[in-house]
C-alpha atoms as a PDB file:
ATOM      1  CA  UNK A   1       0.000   0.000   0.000  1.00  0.00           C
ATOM      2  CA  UNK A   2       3.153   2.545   1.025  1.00  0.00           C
ATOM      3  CA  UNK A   3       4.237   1.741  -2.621  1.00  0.00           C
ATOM      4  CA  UNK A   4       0.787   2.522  -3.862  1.00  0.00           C
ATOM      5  CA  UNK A   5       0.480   5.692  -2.270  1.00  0.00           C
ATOM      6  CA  UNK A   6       4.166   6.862  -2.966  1.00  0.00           C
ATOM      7  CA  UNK A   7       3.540   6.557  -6.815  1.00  0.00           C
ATOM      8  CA  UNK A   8       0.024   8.681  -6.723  1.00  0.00           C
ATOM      9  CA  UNK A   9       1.861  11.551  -4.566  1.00  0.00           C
ATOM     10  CA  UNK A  10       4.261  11.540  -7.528  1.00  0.00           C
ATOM     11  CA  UNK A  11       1.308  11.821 -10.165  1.00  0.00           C
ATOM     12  CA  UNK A  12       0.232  14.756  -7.511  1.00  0.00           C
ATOM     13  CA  UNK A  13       3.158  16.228  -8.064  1.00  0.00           C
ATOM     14  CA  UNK A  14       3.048  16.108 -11.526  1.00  0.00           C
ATOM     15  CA  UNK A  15      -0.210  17.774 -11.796  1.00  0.00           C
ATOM     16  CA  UNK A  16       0.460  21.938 -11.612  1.00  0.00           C
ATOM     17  CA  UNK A  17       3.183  21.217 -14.052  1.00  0.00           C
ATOM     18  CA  UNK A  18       0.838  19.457 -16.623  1.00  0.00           C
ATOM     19  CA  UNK A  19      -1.597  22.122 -16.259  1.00  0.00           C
ATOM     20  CA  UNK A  20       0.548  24.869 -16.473  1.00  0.00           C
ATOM     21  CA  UNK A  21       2.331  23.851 -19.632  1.00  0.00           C
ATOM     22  CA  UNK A  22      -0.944  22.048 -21.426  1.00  0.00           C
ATOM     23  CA  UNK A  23      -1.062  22.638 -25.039  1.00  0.00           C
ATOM     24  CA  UNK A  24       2.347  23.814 -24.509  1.00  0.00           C
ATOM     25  CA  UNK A  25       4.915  23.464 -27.313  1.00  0.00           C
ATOM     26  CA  UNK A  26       8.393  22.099 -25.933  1.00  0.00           C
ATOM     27  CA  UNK A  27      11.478  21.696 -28.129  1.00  0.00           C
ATOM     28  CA  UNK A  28      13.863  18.703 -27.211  1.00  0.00           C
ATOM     29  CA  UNK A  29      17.454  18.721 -28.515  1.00  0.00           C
ATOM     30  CA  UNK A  30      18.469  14.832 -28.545  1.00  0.00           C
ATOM     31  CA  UNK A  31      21.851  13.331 -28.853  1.00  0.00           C
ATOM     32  CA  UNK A  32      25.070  12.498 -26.671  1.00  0.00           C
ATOM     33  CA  UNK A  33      25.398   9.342 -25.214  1.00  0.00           C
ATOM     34  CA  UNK A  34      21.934   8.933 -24.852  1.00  0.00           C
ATOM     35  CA  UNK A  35      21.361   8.816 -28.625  1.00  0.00           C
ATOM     36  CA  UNK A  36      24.030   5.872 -28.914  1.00  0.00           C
ATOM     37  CA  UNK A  37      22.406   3.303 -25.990  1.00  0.00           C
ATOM     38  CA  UNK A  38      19.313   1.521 -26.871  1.00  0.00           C
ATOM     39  CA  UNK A  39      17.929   1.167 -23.528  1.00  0.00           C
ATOM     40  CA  UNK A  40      18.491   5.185 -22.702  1.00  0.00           C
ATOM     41  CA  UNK A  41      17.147   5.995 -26.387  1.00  0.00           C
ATOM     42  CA  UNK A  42      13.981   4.476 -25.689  1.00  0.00           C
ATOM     43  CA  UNK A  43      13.819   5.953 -22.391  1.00  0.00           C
ATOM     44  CA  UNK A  44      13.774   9.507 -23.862  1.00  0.00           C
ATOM     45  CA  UNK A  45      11.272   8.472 -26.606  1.00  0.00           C
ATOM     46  CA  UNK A  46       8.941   7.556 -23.917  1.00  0.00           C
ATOM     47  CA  UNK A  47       9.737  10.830 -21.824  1.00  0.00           C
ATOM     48  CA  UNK A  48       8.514  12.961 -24.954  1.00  0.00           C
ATOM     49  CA  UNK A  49       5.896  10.393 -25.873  1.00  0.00           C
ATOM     50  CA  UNK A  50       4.686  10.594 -22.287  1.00  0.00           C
ATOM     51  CA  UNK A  51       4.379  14.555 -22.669  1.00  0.00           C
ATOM     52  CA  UNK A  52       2.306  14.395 -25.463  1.00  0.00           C
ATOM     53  CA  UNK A  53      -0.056  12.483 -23.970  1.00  0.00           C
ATOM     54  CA  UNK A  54      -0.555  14.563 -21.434  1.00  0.00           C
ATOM     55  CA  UNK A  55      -0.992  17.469 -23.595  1.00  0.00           C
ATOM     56  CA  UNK A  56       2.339  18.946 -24.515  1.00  0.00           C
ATOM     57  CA  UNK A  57       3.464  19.983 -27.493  1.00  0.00           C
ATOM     58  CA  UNK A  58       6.790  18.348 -28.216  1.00  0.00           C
ATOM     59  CA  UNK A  59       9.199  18.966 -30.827  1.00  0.00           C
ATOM     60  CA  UNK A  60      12.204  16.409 -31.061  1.00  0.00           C
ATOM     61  CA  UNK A  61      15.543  18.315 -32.584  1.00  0.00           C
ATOM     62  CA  UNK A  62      18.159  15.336 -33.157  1.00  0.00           C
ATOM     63  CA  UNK A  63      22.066  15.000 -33.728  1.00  0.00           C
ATOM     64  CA  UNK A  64      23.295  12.254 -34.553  1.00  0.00           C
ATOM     65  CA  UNK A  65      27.423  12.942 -34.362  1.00  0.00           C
ATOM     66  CA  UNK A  66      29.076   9.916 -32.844  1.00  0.00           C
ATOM     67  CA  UNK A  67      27.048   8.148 -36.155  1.00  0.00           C
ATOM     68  CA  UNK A  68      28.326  10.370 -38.653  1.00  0.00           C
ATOM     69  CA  UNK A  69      31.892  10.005 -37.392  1.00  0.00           C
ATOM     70  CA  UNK A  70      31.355   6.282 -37.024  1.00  0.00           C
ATOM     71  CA  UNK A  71      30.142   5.985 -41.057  1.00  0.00           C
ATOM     72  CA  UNK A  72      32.765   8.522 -42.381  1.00  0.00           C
ATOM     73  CA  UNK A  73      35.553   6.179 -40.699  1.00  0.00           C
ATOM     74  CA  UNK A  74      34.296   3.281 -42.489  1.00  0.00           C
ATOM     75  CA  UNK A  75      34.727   5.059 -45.607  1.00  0.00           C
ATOM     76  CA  UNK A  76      38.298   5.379 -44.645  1.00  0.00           C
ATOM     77  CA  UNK A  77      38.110   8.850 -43.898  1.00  0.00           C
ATOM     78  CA  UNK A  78      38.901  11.000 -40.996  1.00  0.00           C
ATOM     79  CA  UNK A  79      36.704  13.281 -38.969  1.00  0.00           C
ATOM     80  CA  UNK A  80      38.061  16.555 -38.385  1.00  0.00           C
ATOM     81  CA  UNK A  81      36.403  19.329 -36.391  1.00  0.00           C
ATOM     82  CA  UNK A  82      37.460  22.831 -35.728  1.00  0.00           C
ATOM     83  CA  UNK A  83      35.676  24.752 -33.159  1.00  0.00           C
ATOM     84  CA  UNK A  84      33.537  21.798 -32.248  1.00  0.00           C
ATOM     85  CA  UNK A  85      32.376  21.620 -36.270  1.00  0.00           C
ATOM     86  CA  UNK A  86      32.595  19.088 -38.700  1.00  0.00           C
ATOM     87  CA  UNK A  87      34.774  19.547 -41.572  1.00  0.00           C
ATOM     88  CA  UNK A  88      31.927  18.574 -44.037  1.00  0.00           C
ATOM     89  CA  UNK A  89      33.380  18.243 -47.691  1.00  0.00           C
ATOM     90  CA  UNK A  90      30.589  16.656 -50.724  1.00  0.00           C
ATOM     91  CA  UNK A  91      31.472  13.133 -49.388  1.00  0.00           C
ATOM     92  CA  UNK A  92      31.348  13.708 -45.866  1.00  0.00           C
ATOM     93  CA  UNK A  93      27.920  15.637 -46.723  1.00  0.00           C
ATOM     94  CA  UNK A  94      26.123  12.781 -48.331  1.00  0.00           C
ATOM     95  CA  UNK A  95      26.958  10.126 -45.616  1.00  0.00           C
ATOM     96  CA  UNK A  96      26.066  12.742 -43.308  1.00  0.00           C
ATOM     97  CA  UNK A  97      22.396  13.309 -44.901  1.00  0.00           C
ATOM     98  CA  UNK A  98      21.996   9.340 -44.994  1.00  0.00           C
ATOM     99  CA  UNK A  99      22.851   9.275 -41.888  1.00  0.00           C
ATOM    100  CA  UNK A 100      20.735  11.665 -40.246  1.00  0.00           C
ATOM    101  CA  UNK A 101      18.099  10.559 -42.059  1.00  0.00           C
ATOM    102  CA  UNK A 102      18.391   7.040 -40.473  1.00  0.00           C
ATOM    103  CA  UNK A 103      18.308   8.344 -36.741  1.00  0.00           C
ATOM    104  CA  UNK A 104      15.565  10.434 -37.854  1.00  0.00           C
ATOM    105  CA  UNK A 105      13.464   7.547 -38.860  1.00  0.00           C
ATOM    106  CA  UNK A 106      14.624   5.070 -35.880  1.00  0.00           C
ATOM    107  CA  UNK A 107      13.115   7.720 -34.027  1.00  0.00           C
ATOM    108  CA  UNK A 108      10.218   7.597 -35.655  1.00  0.00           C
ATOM    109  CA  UNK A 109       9.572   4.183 -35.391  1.00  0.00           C
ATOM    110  CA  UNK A 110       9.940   4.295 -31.572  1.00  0.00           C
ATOM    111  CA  UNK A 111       7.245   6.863 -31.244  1.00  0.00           C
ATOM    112  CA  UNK A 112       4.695   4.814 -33.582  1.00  0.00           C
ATOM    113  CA  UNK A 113       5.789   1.803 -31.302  1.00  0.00           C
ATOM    114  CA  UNK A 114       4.384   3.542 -28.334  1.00  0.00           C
ATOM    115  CA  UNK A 115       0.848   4.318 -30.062  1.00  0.00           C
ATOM    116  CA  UNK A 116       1.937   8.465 -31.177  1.00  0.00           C
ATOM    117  CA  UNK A 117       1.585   9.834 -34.566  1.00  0.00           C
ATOM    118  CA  UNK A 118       5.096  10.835 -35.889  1.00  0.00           C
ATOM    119  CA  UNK A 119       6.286  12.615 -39.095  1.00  0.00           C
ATOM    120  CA  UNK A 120      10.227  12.573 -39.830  1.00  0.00           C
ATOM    121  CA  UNK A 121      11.755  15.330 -41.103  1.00  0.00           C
ATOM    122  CA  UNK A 122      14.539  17.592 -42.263  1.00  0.00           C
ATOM    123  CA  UNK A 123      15.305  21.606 -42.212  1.00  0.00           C
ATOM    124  CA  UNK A 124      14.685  20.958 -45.946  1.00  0.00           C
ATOM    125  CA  UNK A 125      11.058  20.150 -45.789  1.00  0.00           C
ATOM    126  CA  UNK A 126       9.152  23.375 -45.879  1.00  0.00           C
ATOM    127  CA  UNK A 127      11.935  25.844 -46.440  1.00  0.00           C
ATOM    128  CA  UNK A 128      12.238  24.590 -42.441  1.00  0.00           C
ATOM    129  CA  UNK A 129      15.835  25.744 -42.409  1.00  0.00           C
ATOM    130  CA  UNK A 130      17.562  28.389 -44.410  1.00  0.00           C
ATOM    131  CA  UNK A 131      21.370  28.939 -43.803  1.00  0.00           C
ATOM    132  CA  UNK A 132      24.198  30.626 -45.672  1.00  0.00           C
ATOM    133  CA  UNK A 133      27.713  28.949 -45.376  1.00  0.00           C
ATOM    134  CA  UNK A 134      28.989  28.842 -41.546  1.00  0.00           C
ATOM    135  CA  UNK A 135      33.014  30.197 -40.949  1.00  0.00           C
ATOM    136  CA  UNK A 136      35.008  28.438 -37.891  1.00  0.00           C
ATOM    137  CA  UNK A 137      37.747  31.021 -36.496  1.00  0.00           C
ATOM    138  CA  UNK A 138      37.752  32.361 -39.755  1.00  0.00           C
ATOM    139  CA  UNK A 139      38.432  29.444 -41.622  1.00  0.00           C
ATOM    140  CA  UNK A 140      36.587  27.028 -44.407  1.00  0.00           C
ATOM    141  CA  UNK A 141      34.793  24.024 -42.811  1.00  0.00           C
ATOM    142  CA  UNK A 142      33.275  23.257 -45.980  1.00  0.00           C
ATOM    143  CA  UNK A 143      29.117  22.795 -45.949  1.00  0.00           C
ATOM    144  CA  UNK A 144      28.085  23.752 -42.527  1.00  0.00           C
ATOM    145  CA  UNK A 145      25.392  25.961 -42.395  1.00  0.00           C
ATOM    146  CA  UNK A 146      24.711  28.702 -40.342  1.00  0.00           C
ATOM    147  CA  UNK A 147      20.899  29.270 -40.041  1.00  0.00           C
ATOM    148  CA  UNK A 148      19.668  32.378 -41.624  1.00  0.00           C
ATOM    149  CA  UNK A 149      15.829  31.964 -41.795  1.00  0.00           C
ATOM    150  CA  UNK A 150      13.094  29.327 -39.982  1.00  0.00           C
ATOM    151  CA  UNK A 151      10.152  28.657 -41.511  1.00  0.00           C
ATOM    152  CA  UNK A 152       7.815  27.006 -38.343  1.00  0.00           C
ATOM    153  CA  UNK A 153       4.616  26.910 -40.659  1.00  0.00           C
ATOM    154  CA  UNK A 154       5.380  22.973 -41.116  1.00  0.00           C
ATOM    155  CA  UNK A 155       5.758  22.344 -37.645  1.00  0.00           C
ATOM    156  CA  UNK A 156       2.526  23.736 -37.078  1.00  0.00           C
ATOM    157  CA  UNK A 157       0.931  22.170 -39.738  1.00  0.00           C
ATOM    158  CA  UNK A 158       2.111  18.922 -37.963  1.00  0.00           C
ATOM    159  CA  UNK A 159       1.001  20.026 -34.033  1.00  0.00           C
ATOM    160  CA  UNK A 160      -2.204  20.877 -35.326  1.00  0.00           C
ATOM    161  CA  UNK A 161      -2.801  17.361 -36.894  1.00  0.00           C
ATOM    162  CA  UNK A 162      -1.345  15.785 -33.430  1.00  0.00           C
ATOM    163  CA  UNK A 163       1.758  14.799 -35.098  1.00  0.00           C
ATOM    164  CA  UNK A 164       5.156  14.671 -33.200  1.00  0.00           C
ATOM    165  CA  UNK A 165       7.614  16.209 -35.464  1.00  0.00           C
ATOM    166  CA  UNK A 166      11.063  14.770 -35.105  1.00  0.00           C
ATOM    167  CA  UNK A 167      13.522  17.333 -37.100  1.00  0.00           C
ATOM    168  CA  UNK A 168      17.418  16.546 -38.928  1.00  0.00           C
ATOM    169  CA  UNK A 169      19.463  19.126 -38.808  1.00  0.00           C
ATOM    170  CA  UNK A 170      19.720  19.494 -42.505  1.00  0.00           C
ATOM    171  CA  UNK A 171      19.461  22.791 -43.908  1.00  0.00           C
ATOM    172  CA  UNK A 172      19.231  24.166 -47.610  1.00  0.00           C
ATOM    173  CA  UNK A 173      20.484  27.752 -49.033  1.00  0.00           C
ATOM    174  CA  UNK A 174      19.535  30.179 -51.692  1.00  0.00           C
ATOM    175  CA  UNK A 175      21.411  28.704 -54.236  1.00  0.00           C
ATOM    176  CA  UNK A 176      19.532  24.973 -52.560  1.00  0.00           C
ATOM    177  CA  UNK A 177      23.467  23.699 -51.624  1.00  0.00           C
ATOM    178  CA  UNK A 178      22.747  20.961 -49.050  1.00  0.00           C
ATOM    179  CA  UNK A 179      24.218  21.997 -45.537  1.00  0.00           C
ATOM    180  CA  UNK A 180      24.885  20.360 -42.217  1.00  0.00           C
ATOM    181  CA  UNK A 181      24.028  22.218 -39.055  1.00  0.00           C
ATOM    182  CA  UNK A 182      25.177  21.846 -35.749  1.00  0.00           C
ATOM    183  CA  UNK A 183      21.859  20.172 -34.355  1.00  0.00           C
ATOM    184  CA  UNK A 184      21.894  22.504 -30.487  1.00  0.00           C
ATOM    185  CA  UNK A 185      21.694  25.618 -33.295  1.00  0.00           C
ATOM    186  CA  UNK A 186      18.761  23.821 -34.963  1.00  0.00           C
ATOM    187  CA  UNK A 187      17.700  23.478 -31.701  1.00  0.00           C
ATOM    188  CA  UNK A 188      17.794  27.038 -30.733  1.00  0.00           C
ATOM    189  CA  UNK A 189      16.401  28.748 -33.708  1.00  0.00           C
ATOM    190  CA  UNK A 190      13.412  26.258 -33.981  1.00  0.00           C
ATOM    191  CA  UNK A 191      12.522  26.959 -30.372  1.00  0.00           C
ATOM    192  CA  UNK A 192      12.609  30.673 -31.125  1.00  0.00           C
ATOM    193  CA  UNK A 193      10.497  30.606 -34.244  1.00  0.00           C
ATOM    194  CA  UNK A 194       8.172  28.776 -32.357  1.00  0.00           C
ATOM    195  CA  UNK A 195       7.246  30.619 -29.102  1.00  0.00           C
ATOM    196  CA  UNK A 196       8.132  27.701 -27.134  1.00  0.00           C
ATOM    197  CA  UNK A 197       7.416  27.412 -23.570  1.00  0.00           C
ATOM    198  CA  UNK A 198      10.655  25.081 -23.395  1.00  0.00           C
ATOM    199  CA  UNK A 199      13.957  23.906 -24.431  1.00  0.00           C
ATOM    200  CA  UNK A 200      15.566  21.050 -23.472  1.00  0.00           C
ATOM    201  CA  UNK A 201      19.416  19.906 -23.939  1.00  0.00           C
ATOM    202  CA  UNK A 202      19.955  16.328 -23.604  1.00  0.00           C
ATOM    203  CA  UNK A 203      23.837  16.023 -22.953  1.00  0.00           C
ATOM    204  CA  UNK A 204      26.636  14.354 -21.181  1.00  0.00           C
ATOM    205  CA  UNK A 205      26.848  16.307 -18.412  1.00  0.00           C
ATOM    206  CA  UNK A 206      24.614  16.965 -15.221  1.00  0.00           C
ATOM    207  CA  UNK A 207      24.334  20.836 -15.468  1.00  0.00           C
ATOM    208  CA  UNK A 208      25.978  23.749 -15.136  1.00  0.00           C
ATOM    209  CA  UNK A 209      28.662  24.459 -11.988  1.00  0.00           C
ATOM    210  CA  UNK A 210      30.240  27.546 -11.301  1.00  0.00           C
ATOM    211  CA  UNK A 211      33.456  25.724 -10.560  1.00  0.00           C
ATOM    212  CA  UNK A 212      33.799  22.774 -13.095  1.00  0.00           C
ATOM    213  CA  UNK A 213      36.241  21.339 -10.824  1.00  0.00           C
ATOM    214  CA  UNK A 214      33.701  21.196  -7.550  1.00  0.00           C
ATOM    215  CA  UNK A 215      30.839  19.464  -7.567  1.00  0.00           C
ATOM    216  CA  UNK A 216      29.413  21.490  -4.592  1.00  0.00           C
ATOM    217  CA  UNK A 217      28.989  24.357  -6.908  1.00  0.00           C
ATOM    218  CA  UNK A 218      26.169  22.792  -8.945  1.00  0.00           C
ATOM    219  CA  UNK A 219      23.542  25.338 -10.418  1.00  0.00           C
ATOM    220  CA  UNK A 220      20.191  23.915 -10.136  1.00  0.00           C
ATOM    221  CA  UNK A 221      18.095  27.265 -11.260  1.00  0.00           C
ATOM    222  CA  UNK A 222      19.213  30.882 -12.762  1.00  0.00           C
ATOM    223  CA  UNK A 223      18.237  33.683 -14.396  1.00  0.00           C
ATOM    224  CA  UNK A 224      19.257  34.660 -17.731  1.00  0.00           C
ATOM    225  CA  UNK A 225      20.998  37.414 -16.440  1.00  0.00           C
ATOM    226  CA  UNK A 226      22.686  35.707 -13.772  1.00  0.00           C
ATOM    227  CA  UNK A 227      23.670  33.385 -16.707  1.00  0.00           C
ATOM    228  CA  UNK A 228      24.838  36.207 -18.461  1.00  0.00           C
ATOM    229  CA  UNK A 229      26.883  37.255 -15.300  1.00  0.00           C
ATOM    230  CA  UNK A 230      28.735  33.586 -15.077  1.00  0.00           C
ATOM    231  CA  UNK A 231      29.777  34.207 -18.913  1.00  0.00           C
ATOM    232  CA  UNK A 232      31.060  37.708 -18.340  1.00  0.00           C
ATOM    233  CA  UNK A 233      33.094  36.512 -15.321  1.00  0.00           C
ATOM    234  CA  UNK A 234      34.634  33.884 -17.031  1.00  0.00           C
ATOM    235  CA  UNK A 235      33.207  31.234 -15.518  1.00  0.00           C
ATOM    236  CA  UNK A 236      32.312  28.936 -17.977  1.00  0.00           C
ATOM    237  CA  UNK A 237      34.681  27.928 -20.737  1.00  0.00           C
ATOM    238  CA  UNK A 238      34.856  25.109 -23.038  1.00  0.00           C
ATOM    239  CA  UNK A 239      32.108  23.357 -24.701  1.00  0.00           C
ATOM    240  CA  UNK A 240      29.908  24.175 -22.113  1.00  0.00           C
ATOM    241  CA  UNK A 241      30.098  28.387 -22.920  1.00  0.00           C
ATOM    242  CA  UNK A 242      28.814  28.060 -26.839  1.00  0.00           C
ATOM    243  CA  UNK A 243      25.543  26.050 -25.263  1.00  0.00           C
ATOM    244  CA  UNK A 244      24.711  28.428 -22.218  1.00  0.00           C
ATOM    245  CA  UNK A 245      25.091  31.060 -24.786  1.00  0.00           C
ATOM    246  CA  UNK A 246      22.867  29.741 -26.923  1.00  0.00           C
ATOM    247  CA  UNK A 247      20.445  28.910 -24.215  1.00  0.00           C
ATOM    248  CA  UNK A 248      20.680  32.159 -23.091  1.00  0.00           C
ATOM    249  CA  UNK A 249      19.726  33.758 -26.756  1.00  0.00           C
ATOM    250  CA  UNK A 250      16.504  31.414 -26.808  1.00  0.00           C
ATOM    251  CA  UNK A 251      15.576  33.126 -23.329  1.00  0.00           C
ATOM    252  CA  UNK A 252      16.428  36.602 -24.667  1.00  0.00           C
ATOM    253  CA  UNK A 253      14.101  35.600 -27.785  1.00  0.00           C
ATOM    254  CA  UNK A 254      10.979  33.944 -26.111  1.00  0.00           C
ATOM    255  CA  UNK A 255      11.868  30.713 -24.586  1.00  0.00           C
ATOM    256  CA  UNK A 256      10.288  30.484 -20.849  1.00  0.00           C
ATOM    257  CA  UNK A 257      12.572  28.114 -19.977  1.00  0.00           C
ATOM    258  CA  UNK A 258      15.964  26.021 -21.235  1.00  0.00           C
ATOM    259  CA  UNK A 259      16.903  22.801 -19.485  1.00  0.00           C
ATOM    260  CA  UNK A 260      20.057  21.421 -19.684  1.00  0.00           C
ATOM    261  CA  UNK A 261      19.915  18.102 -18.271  1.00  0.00           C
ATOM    262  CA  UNK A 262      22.191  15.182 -18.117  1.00  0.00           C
ATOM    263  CA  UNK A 263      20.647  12.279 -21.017  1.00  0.00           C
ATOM    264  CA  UNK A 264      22.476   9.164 -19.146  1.00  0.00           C
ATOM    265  CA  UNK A 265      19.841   9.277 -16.865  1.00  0.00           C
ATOM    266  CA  UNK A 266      16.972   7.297 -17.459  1.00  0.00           C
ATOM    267  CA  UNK A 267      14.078   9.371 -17.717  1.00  0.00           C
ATOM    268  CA  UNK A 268      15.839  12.978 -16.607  1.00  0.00           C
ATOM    269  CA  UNK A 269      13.059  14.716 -18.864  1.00  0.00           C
ATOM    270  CA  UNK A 270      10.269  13.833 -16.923  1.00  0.00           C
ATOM    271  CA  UNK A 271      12.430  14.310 -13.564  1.00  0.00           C
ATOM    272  CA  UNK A 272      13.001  17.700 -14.711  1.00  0.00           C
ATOM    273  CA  UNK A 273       9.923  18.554 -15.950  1.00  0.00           C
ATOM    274  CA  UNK A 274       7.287  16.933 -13.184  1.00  0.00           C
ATOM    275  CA  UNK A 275       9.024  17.747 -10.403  1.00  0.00           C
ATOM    276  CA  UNK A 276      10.085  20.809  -8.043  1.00  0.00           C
ATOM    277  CA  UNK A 277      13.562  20.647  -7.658  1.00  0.00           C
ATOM    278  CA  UNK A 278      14.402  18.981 -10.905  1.00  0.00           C
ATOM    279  CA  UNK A 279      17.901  17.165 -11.651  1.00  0.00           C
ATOM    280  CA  UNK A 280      19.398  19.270 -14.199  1.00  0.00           C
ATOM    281  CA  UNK A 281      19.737  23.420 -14.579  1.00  0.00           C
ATOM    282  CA  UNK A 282      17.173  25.640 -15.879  1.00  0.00           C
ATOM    283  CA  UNK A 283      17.782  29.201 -17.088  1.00  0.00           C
ATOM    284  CA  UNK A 284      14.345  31.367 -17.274  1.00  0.00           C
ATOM    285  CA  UNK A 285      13.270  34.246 -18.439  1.00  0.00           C
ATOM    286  CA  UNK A 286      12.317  37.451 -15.624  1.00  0.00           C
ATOM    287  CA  UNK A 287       8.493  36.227 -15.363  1.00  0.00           C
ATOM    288  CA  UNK A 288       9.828  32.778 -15.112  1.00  0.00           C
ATOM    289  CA  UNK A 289      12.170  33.142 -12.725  1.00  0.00           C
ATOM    290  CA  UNK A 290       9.891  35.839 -10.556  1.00  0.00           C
ATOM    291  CA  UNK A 291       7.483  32.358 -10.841  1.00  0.00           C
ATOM    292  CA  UNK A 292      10.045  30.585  -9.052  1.00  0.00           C
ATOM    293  CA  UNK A 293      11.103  32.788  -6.380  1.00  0.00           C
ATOM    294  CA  UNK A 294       7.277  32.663  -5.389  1.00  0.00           C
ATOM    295  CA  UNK A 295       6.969  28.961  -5.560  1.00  0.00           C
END
């Protein structure tokens, strides 16, 4: 019976947070470590399978990196990166595009598994995802695409017909050259163009610490600004400062809320989401975070 009761104060729990973000649209960015085990990759699918069911709105943004390096080394080629982005020549390109579009239908599959409508598809679909050619440091890293333009109206074409969209990061543009794009960008600018309420970052790490090196410096909750702050004072370096900038432009643009949440743990979506305290970080916007302080 304790069991019992312990698993309907957790549905409880649940319940201000399903009514506040009802009808909701929420934009998951997919990939790390997660993306590459089965048993987590099905986890996540039935996180954001379990939010629409209970009336979210969920957009799934995928990578699909570790892949694409894997299937350019069978080729007998070698992945190079500068700034954290793939060197993308034509070859590198097209096994890129196959592979993305595999992932993107795997996923696809899993959601249809679990009884949800899902539609597959890339930045290409829908003028989705104009770019013009992206610059690393100044240098040529071939067709990598920064994102100049989102078109949403296929996304909402899909909500409204109670699809799940599941989006490659696979832009197109002017001249309809075939680009990659670094899938947390995709990620970003989708959110944006679509007023969502949230964005979530599935990676390989727990959060966001002031100190890196001390684990009792562990940011649960912020402000954009006080995110801002942390990047001024030189806080956060590495791979970690491109994706709290970025998660601070989708505040600065509309987002309510990013999430950046650690995807090697099983079911850290709906942790995050359903409960108060939450395992990951979350940077909000002013109303958001005046919200919080209330709570």
């Amino acid at each position: 019976m304790e069991k019992v009761l312990q698993k309907a104060e957790v549905l409880i729990e649940a319940l201000p947070y399903i009514q506040r973000f009802n009808r909701k649209i929420i934009v998951v960015k997919y990939g790390g470590s997660a993306m590459s085990n089965e048993e987590l990759q099905k986890n996540v699918i039935k996180d954001v399978t379990l939010l629409k069911l209970v009336g979210f709105k969920p957009i799934i943004v995928h990578g699909g990196g570790r892949e694409i390096s894997r299937w350019v080394g069978k080729v007998g080629k070698e992945a190079k990166f500068v700034g954290g982005l793939r060197v993308t020549d034509d070859e590198t390109m097209e096994i890129a595009e196959m592979v993305l579009n595999k992932v993107n239908k795997n996923l696809v599959t899993m959601v249809q598994e679990l009884g949800v409508k899902a539609v597959g598809i890339s930045g290409k679909d829908g003028g989705l995802l104009q770019v013009e050619k992206k610059y690393a440091d100044g240098q040529d890293i071939g067709f990598v695409g920064e994102i100049t333009e989102v078109n949403p109206k296929v996304l909402y074409d899909l909500l409204e017909k109670d699809f799940l969209p599941i989006v490659a990061p696979i832009g197109l543009d002017e001249k309809f050259q075939t680009y990659n794009i670094n899938a947390d960008d995709a990620a970003c600018a989708i959110a944006k163009a679509v007023d969502a309420e949230k964005l979530a970052f599935l990676t390989d790490i727990e959060g966001l610490y002031k100190d890196i090196n001390d684990k009792s410096s562990f940011i649960s909750r912020l402000s954009a600004a006080q995110a801002e702050e942390l990047v001024s004072d030189g806080f956060i370096g590495g791979g970690m400062l491109p994706k709290l900038n970025s998660c601070i432009s989708a505040v600065r643009n509309g987002v309510k809320r990013v999430h950046i949440l650690d995807g090697r743990i099983p079911h850290c979506l709906l942790l995050e989401i359903f409960t108060r305290q939450g395992i990951g970080t979350a940077i909000m916007d002013d109303e958001e975070w005046g919200l919080y302080q209330q709570d």
